[in-house]
C-alpha atoms as a PDB file:
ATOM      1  CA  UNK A   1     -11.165   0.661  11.858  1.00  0.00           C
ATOM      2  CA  UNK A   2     -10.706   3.761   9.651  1.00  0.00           C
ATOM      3  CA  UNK A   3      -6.938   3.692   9.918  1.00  0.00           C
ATOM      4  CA  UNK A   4      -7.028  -0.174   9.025  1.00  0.00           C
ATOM      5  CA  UNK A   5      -8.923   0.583   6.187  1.00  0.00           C
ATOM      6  CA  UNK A   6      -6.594   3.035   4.908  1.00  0.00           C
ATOM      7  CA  UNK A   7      -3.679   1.258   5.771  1.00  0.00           C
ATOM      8  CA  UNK A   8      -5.272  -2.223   3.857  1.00  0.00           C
ATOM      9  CA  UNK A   9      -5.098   0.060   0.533  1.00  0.00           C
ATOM     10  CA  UNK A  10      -1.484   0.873   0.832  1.00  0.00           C
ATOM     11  CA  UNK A  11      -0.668  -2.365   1.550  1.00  0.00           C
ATOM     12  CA  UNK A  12      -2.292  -3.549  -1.962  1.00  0.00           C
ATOM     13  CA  UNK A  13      -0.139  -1.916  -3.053  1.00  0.00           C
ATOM     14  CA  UNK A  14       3.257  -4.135  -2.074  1.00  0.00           C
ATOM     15  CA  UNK A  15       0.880  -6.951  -3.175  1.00  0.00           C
ATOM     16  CA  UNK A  16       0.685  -5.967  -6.755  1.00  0.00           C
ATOM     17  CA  UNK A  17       4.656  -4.959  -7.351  1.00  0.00           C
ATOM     18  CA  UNK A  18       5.694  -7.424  -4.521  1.00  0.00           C
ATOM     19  CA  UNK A  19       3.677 -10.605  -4.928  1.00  0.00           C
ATOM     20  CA  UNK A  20       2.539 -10.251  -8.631  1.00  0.00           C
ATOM     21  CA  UNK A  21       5.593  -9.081 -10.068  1.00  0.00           C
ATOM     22  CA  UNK A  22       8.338  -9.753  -8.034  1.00  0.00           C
ATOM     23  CA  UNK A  23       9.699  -6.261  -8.138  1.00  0.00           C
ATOM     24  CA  UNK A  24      10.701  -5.666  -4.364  1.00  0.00           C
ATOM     25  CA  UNK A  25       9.901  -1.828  -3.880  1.00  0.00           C
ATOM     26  CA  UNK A  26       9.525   0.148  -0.746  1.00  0.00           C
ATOM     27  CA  UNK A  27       8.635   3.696  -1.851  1.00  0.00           C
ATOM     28  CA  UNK A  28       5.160   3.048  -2.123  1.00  0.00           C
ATOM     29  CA  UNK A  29       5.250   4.725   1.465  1.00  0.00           C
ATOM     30  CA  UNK A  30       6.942   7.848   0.426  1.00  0.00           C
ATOM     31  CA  UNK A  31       4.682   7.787  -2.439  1.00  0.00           C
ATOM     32  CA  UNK A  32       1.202   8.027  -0.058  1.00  0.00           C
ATOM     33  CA  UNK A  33       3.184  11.088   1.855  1.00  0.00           C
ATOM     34  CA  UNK A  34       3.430  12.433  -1.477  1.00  0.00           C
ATOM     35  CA  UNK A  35       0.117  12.657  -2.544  1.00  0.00           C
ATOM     36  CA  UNK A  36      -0.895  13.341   0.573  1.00  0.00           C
ATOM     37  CA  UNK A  37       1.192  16.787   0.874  1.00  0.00           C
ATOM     38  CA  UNK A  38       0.012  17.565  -2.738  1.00  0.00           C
ATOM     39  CA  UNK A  39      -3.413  17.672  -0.779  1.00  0.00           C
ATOM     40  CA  UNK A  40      -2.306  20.269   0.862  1.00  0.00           C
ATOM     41  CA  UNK A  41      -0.602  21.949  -0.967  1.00  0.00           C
ATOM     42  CA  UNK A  42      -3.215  22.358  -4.115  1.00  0.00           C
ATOM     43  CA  UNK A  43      -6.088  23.374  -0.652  1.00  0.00           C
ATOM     44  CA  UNK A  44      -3.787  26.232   0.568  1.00  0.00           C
ATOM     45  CA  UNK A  45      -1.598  27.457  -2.397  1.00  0.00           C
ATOM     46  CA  UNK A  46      -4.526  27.131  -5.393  1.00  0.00           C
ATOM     47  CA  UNK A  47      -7.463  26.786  -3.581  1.00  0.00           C
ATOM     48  CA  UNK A  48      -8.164  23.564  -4.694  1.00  0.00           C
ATOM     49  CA  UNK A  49     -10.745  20.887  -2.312  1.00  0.00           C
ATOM     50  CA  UNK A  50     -12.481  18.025  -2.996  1.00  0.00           C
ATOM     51  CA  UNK A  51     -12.156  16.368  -6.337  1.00  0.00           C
ATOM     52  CA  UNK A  52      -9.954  18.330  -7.964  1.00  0.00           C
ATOM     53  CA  UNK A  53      -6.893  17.558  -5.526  1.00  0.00           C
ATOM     54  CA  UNK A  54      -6.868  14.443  -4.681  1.00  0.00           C
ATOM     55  CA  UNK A  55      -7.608  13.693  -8.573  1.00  0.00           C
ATOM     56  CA  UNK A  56      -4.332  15.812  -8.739  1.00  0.00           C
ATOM     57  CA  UNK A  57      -1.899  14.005  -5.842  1.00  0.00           C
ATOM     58  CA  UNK A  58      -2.796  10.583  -7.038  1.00  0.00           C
ATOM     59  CA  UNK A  59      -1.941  11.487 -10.667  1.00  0.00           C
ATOM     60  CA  UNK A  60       1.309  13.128  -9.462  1.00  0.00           C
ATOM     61  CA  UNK A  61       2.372   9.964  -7.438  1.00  0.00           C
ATOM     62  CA  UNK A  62       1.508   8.297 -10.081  1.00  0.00           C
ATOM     63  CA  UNK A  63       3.979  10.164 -12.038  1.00  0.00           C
ATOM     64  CA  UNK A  64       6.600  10.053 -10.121  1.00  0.00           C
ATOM     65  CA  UNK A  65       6.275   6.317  -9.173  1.00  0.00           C
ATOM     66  CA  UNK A  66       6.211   4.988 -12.963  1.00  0.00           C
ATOM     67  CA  UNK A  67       9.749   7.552 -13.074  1.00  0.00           C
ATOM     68  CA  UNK A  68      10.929   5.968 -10.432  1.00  0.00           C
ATOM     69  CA  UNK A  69      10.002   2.322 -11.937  1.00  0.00           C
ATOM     70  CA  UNK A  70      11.209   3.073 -15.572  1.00  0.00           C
ATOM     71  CA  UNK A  71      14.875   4.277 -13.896  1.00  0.00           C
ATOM     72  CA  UNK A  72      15.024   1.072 -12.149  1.00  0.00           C
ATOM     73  CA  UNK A  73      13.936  -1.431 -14.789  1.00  0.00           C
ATOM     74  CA  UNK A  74      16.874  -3.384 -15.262  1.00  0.00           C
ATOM     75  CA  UNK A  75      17.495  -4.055 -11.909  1.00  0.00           C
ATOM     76  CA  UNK A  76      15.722  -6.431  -9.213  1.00  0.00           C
ATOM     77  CA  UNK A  77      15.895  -8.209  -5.999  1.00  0.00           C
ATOM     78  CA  UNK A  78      18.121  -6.785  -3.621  1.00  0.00           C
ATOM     79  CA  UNK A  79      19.582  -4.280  -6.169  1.00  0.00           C
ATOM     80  CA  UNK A  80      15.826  -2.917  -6.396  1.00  0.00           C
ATOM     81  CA  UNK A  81      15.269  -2.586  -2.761  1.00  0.00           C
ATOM     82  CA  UNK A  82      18.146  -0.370  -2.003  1.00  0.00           C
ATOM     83  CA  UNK A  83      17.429   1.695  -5.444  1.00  0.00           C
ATOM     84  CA  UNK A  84      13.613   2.251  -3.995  1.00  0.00           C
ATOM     85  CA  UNK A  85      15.201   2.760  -0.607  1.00  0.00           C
ATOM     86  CA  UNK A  86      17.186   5.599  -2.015  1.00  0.00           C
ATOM     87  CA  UNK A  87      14.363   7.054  -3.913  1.00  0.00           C
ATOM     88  CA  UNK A  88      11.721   6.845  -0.507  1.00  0.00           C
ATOM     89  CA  UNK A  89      14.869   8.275   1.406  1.00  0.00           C
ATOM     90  CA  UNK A  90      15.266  11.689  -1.225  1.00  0.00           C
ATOM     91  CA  UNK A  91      11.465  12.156  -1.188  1.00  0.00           C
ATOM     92  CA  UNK A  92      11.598  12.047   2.504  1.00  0.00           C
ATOM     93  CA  UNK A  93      14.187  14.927   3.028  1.00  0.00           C
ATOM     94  CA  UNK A  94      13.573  16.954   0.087  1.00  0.00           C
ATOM     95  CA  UNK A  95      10.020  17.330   0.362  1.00  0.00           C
ATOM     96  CA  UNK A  96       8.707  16.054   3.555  1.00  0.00           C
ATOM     97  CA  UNK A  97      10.859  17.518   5.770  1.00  0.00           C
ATOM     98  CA  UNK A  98      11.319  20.580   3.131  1.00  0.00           C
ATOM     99  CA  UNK A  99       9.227  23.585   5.231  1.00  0.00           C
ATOM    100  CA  UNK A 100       8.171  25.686   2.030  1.00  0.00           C
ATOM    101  CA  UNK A 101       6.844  22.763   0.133  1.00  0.00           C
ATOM    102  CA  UNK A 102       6.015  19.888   2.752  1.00  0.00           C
ATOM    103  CA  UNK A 103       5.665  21.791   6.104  1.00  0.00           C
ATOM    104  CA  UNK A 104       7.991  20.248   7.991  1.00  0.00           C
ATOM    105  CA  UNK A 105       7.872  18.403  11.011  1.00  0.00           C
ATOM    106  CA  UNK A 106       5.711  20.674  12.452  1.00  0.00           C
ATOM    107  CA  UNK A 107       2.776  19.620   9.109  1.00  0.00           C
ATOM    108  CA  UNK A 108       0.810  20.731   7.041  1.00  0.00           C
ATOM    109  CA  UNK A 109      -3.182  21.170   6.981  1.00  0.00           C
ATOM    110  CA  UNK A 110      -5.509  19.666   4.746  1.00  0.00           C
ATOM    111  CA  UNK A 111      -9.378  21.181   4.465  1.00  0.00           C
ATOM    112  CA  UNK A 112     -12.120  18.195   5.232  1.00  0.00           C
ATOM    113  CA  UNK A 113     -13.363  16.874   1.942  1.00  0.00           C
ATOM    114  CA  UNK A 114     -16.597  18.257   0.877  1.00  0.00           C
ATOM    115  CA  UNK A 115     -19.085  18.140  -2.102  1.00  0.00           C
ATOM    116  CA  UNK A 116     -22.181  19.795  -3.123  1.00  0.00           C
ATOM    117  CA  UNK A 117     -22.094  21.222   0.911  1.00  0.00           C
ATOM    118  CA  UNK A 118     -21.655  17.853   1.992  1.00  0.00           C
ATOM    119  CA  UNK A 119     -19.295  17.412   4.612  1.00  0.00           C
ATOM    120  CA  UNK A 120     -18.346  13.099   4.432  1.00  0.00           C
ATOM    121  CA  UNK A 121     -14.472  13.958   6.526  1.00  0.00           C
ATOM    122  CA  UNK A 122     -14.027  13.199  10.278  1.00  0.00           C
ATOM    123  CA  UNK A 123     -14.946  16.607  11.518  1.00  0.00           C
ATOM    124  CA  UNK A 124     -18.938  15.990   9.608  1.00  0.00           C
ATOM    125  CA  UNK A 125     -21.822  16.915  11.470  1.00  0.00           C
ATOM    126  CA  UNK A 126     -23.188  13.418  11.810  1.00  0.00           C
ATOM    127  CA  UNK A 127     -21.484  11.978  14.973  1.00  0.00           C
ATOM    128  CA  UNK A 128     -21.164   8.805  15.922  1.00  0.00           C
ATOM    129  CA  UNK A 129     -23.315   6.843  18.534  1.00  0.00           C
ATOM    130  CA  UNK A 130     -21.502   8.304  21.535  1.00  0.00           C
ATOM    131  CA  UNK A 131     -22.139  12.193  19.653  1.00  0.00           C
ATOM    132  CA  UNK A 132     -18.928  12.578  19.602  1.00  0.00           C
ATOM    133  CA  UNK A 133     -15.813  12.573  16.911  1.00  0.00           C
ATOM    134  CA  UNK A 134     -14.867  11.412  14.584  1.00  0.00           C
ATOM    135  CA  UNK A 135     -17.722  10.646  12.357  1.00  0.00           C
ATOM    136  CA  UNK A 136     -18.172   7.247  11.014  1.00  0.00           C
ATOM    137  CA  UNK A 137     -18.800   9.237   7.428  1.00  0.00           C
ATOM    138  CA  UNK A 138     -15.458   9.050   6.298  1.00  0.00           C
ATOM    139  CA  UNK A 139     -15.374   5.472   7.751  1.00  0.00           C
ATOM    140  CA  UNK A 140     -17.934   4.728   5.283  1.00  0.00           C
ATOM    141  CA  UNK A 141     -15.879   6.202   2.497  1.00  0.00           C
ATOM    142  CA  UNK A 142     -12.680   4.437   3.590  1.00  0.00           C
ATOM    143  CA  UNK A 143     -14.839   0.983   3.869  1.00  0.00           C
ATOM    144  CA  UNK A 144     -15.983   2.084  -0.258  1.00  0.00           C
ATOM    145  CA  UNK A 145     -12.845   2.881  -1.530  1.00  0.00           C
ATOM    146  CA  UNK A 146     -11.208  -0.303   0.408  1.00  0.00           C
ATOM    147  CA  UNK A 147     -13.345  -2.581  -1.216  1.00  0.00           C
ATOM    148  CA  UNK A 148     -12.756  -1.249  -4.405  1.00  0.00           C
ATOM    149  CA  UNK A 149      -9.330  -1.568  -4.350  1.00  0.00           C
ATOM    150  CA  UNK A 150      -9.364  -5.222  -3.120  1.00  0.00           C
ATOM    151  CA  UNK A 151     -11.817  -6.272  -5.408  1.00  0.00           C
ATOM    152  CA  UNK A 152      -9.046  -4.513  -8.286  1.00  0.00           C
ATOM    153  CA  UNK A 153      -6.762  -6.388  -6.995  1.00  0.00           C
ATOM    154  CA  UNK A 154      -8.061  -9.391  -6.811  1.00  0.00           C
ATOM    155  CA  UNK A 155      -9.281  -9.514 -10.780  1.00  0.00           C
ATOM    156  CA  UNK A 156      -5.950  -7.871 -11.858  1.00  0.00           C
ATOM    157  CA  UNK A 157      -4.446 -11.464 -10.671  1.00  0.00           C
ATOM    158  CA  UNK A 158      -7.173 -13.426 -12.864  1.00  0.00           C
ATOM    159  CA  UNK A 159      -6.516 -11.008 -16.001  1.00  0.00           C
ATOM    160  CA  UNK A 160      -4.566 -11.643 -18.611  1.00  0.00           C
ATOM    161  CA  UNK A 161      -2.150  -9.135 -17.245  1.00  0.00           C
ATOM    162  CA  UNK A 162      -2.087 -10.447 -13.650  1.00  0.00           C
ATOM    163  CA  UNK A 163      -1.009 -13.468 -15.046  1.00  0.00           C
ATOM    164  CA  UNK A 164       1.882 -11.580 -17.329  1.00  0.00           C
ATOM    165  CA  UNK A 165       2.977 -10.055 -14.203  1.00  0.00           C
ATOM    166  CA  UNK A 166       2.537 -13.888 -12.483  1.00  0.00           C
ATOM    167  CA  UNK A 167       5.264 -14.928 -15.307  1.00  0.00           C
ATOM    168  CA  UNK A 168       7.600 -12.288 -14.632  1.00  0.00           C
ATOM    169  CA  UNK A 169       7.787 -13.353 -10.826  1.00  0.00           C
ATOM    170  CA  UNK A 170       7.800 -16.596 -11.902  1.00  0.00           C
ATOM    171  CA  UNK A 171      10.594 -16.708 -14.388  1.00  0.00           C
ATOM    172  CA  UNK A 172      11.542 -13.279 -16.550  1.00  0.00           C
ATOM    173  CA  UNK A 173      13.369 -14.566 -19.498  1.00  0.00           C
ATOM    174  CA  UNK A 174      10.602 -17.271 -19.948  1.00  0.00           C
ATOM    175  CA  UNK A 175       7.754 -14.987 -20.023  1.00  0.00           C
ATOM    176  CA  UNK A 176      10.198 -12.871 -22.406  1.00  0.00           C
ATOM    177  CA  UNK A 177      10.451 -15.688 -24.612  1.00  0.00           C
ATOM    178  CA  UNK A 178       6.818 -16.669 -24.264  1.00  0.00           C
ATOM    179  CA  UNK A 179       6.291 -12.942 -25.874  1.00  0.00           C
ATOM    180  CA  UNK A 180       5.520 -10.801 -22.406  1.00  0.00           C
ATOM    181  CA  UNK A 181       6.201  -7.439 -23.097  1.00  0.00           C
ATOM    182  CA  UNK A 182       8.051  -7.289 -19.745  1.00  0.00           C
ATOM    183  CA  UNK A 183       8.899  -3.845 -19.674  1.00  0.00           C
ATOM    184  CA  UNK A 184       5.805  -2.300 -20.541  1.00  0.00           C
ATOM    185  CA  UNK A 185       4.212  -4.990 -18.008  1.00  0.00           C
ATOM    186  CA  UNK A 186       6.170  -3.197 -14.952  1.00  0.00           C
ATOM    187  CA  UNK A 187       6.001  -0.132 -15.828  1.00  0.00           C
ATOM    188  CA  UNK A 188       1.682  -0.522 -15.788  1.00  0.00           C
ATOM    189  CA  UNK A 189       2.295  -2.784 -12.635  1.00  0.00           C
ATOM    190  CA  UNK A 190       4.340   0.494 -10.879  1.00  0.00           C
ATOM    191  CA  UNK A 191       1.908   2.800 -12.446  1.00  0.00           C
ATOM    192  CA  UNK A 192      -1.177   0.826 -10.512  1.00  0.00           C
ATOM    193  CA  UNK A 193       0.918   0.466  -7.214  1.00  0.00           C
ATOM    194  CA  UNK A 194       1.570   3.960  -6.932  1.00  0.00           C
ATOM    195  CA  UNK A 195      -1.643   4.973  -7.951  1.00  0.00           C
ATOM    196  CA  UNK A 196      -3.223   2.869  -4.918  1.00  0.00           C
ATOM    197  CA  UNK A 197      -0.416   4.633  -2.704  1.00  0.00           C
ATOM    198  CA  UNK A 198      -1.700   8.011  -3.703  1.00  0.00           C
ATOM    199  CA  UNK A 199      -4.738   6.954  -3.103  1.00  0.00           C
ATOM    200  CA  UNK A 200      -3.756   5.765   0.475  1.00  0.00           C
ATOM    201  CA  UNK A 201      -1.788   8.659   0.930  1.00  0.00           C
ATOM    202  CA  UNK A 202      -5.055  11.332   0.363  1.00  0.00           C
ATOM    203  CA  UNK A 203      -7.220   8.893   2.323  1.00  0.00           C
ATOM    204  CA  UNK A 204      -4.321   9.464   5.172  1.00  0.00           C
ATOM    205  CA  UNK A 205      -4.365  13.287   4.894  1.00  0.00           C
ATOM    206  CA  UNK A 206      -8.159  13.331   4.884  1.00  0.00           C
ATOM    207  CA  UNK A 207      -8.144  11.320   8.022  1.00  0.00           C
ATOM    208  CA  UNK A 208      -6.099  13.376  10.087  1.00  0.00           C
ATOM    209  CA  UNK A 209      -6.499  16.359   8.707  1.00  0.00           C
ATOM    210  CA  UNK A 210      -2.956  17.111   8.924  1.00  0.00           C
ATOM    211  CA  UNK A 211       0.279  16.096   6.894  1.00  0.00           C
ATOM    212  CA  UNK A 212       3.776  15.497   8.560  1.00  0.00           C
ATOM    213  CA  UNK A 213       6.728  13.845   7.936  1.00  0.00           C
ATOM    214  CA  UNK A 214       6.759  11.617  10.788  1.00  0.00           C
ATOM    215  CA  UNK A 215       4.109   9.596   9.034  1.00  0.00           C
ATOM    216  CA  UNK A 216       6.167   8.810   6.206  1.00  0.00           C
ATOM    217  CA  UNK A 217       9.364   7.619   7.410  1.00  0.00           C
ATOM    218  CA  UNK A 218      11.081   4.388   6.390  1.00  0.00           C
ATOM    219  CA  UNK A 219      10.510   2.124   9.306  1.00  0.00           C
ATOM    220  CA  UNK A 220       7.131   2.478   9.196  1.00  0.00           C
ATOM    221  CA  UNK A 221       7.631   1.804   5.543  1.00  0.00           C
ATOM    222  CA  UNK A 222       9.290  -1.346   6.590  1.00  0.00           C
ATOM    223  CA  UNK A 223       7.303  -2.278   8.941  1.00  0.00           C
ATOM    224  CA  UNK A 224       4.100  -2.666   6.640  1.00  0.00           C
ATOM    225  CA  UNK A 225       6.066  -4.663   3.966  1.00  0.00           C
ATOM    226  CA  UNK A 226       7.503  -7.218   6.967  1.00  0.00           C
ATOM    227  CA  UNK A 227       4.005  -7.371   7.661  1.00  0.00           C
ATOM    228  CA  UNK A 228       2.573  -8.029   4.292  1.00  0.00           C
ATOM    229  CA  UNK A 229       5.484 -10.482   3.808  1.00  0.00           C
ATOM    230  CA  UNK A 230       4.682 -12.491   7.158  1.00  0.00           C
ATOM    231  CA  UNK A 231       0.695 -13.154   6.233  1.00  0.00           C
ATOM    232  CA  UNK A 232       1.432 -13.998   2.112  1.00  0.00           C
ATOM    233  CA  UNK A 233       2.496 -11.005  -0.424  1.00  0.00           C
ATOM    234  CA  UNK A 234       0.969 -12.922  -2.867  1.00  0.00           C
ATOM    235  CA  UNK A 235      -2.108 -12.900  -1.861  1.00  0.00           C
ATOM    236  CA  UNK A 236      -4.548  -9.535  -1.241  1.00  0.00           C
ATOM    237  CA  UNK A 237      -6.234 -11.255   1.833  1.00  0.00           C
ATOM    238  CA  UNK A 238      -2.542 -10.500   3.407  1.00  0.00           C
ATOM    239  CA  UNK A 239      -2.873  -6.635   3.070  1.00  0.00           C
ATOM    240  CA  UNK A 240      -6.339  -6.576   4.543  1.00  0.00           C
ATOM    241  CA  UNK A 241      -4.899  -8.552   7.822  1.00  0.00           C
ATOM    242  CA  UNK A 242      -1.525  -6.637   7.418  1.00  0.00           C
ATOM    243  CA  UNK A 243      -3.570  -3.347   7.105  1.00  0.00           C
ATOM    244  CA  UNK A 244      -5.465  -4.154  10.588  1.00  0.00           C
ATOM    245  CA  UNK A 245      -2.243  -4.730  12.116  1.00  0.00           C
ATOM    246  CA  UNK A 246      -0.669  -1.045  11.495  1.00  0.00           C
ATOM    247  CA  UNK A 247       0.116   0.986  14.026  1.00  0.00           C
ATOM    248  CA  UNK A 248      -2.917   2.781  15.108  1.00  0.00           C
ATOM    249  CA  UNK A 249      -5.617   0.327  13.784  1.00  0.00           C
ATOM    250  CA  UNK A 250      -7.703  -2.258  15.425  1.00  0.00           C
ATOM    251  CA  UNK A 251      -5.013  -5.308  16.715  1.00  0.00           C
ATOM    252  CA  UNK A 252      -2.223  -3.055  18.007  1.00  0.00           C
ATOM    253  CA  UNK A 253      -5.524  -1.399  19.854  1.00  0.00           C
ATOM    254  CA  UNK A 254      -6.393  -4.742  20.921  1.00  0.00           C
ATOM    255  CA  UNK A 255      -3.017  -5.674  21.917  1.00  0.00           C
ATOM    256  CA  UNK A 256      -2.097  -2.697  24.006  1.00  0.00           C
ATOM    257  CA  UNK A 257      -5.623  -3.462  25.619  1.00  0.00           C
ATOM    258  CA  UNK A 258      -5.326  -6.244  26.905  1.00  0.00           C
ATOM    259  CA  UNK A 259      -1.678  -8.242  26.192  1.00  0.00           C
ATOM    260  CA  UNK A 260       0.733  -5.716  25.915  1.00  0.00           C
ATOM    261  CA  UNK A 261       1.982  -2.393  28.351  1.00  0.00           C
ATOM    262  CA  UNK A 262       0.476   0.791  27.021  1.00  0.00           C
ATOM    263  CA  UNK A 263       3.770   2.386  26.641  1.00  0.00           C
ATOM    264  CA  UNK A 264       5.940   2.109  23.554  1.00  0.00           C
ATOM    265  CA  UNK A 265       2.875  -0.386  21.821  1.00  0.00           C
ATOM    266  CA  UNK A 266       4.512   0.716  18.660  1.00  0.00           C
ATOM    267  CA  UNK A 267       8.122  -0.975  19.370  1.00  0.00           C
ATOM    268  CA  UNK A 268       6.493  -3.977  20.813  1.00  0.00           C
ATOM    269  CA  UNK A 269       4.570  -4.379  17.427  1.00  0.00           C
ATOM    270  CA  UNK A 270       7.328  -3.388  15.250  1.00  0.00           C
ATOM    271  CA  UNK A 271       9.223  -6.161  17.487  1.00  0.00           C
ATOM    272  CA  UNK A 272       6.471  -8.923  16.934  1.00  0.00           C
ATOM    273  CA  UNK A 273       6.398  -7.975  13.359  1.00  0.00           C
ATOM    274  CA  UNK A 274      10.295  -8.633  12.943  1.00  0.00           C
ATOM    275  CA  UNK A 275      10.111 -11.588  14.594  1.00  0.00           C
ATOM    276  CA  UNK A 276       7.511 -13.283  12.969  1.00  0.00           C
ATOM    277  CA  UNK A 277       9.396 -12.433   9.600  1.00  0.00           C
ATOM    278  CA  UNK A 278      11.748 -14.262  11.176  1.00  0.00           C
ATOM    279  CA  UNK A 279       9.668 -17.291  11.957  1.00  0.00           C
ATOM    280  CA  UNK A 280       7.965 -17.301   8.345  1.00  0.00           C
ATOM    281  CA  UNK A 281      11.420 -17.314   6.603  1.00  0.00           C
ATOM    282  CA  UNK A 282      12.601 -20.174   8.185  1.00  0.00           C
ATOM    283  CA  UNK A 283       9.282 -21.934   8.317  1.00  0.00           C
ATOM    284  CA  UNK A 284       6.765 -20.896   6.067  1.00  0.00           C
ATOM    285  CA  UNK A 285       8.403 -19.047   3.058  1.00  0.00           C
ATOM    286  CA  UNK A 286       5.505 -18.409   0.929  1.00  0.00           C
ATOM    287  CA  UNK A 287       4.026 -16.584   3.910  1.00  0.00           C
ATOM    288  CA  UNK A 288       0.985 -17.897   6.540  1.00  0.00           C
ATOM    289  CA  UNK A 289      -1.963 -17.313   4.362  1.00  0.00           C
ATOM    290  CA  UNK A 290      -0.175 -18.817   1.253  1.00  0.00           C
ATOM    291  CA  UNK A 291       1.148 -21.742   2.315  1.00  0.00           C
ATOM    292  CA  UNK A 292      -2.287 -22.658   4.450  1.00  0.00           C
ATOM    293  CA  UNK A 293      -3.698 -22.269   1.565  1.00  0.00           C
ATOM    294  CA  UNK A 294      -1.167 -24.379  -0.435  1.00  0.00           C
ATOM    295  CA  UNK A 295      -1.776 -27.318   1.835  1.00  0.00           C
ATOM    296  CA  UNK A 296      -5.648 -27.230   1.904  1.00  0.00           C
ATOM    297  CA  UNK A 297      -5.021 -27.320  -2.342  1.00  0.00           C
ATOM    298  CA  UNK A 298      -2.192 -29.972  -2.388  1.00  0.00           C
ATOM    299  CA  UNK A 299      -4.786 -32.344  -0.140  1.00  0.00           C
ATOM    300  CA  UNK A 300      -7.691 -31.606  -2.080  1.00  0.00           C
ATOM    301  CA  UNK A 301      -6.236 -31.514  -5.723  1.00  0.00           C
ATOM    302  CA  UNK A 302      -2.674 -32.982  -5.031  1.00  0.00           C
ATOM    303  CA  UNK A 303      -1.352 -29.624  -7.071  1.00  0.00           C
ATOM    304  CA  UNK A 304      -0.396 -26.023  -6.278  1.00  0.00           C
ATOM    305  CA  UNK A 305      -2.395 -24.030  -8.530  1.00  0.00           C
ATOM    306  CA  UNK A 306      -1.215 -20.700  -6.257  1.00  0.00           C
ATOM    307  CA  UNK A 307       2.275 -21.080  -8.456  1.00  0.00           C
ATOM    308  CA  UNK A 308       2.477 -19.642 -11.373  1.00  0.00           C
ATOM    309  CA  UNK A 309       2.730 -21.865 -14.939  1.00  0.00           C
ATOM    310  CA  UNK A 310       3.015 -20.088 -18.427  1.00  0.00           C
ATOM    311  CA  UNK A 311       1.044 -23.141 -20.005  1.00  0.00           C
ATOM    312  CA  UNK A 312      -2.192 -21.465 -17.498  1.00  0.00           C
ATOM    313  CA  UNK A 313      -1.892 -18.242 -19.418  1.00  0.00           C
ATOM    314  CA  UNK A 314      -4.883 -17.126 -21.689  1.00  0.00           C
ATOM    315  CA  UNK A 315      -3.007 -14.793 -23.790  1.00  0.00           C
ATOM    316  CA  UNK A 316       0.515 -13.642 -23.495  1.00  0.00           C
ATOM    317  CA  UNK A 317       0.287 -10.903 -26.155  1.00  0.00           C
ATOM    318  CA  UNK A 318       0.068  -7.107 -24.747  1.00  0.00           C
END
C-alpha cells in the first residue's frame, strides 16, 4: 500500500506535463532518484535530517527539472521524448551510478525521518498489528502527502492555469494567439512536475531507507508512463490506479498471488503493461478511464466537456 502510495505521487506527475500540457517527458523518474540521493547525501555529508533535506532535494529537482524544461522549450512530441530521454539517461550515469556522489549500485543510506524525537519512518516503534515491521506510521504519512498531491492536481486542472496548460495541449498557436503566455506556462507546469517527483523521490528514500540506482533506471521509467497512458493521462484518477499497479505495490502483489508464477512477476507486468498500451492505442486512444468517461458524458449531455475549448476559459491572461 505504501509503495502504491508513493508511486501514485510520481505518477501525478506525467499527468500534469503529460495530460495537461502535452509536453511528453520521461525524466520525472530520474528526477525522484535525484532528490532522493540528495537525501542522502545532505544526512551523511552535512548532517542534515528531517525537514531540512528533503525541503532541500525537492527544491534541487526542482531546479534541475525547470533547466531541463527551459532547454527543451521549443521542441515537443517525439523530439521531446528523446531530449528528456537523454537528460534521465546523463542523470542516471553521472550521478546514480557515480560512487562519490550517488553510491553506486551498491546505495546509499538515508537516516529514518524524525521530528521533535518522533520517529513517523518504517523502522518507528509503533508496529503494526502482527508487531512486526514496517510500521504503518509512514503509511500514514504517504496516505497524507498522497492526498495532497491529488487533490493539487485535481484543482490545478479547474484553475485558470490548468486550463492555460489545457490550451496548450489542445492547440499551441491558438492559446498563443488567445494571449497564453505559453512559455512561462511550461516552464511553471515542469517546475510543479518535478517538484511532485522530488517529492516522490524522498518519499522513496524514506521508505527503504536506502538509495540505489537500480531504482531509477529507464524501463521502470517507462513502464509507469505506459501505465499512466493505458488508464487516461489526462485524468489524475489514472495515476492513483497506475500507482497501485507498480512494481512492488498492491496488484502486481495480487497478481503474483494468485494469477501469475512468482518468478520474474516484474517481466510479466512490464509485459501486460506493453500490451495493454497496445490495446488502448488501437482501441481506446484517450485511454480507459477517459474515454469511459467520455461515453457516460456524450449519453448524458450529448458533448465532451473532457476536451479542451478556449471559449471555456475564465481568463487567459498570466
Amino acid at each position: 500500500m505504501t509503495t502504491g502510495l508513493v508511486a501514485t505521487v510520481l505518477c501525478l506527475s506525467f499527468i500534469v506535463i503529460m495530460g495537461y500540457v502535452g509536453q511528453l517527458s520521461v525524466v520525472q523518474l530520474a528526477l525522484a532518484g535525484f532528490a532522493a540521493f540528495a537525501v542522502s547525501r545532505l544526512g551523511t555529508e552535512f548532517g542534515l535530517g528531517f525537514p531540512a533535506a528533503p525541503i532541500i532535494a525537492v527544491l534541487a529537482a526542482t531546479a534541475l527539472g525547470v533547466g531541463i524544461g527551459a532547454a527543451a522549450l521549443r521542441v515537443r512530441g517525439v523530439t521531446l521524448v528523446v531530449v528528456t530521454l537523454a537528460a534521465a539517461v546523463a542523470i542516471e550515469q553521472f550521478v546514480f551510478a557515480n560512487s562519490e556522489w550517488g553510491g553506486g549500485q551498491t546505495g546509499a543510506p538515508v537516516a529514518s525521518p524524525t521530528l521533535f524525537g518522533f520517529n513517523f519512518g518504517p523502522d518507528s516503534g509503533l508496529r503494526g498489528l502482527d508487531g512486526a515491521l514496517p510500521s504503518p506510521v509512514f503509511g500514514l504519512v504517504a496516505l497524507v502527502v498522497a492526498t495532497l498531491a491529488y487533490m493539487g492536481v485535481v484543482y490545478l486542472r479547474n484553475s485558470d492555469l490548468g486550463r492555460q496548460m489545457l490550451a496548450i495541449r489542445s492547440n499551441e498557436r491558438a492559446a498563443a494567439a488567445a494571449g497564453v503566455n505559453v512559455r512561462t506556462v511550461k516552464i511553471v507546469a515542469f517546475g510543479i512536475t518535478s517538484a511532485l517527483a522530488g517529492v516522490a523521490g524522498v518519499m522513496y528514500a524514506y521508505q527503504f531507507g536506502t538509495v540505489s540506482a537500480n531504482s531509477y533506471g529507464i524501463s521502470v521509467a517507462l513502464t509507469l508512463v505506459a501505465s499512466v497512458y493505458v488508464l487516461g493521462v489526462t485524468l489524475p484518477q489514472g495515476a492513483v490506479l497506475a500507482g497501485f499497479g507498480a512494481i512492488g505495490s498492491v496488484i502486481p502483489l495480487l497478481l503474483q498471488k494468485y494469477v501469475l508464477p512468482a518468478d520474474h512477476i516484474s517481466l510479466y507486468v512490464q509485459l501486460l503493461i506493453g500490451g495493454g498500451l497496445l490495446l488502448q492505442l488501437r482501441f481506446f486512444p484517450d485511454g480507459l478511464l477517459v474515454s469511459r468517461s467520455i461515453k457516460k458524458e456524450r449519453k448524458t449531455t450529448g458533448i465532451d466537456t473532457l476536451v479542451p475549448e478556449l471559449p471555456r476559459m475564465k481568463s487567459v491572461r498570466t
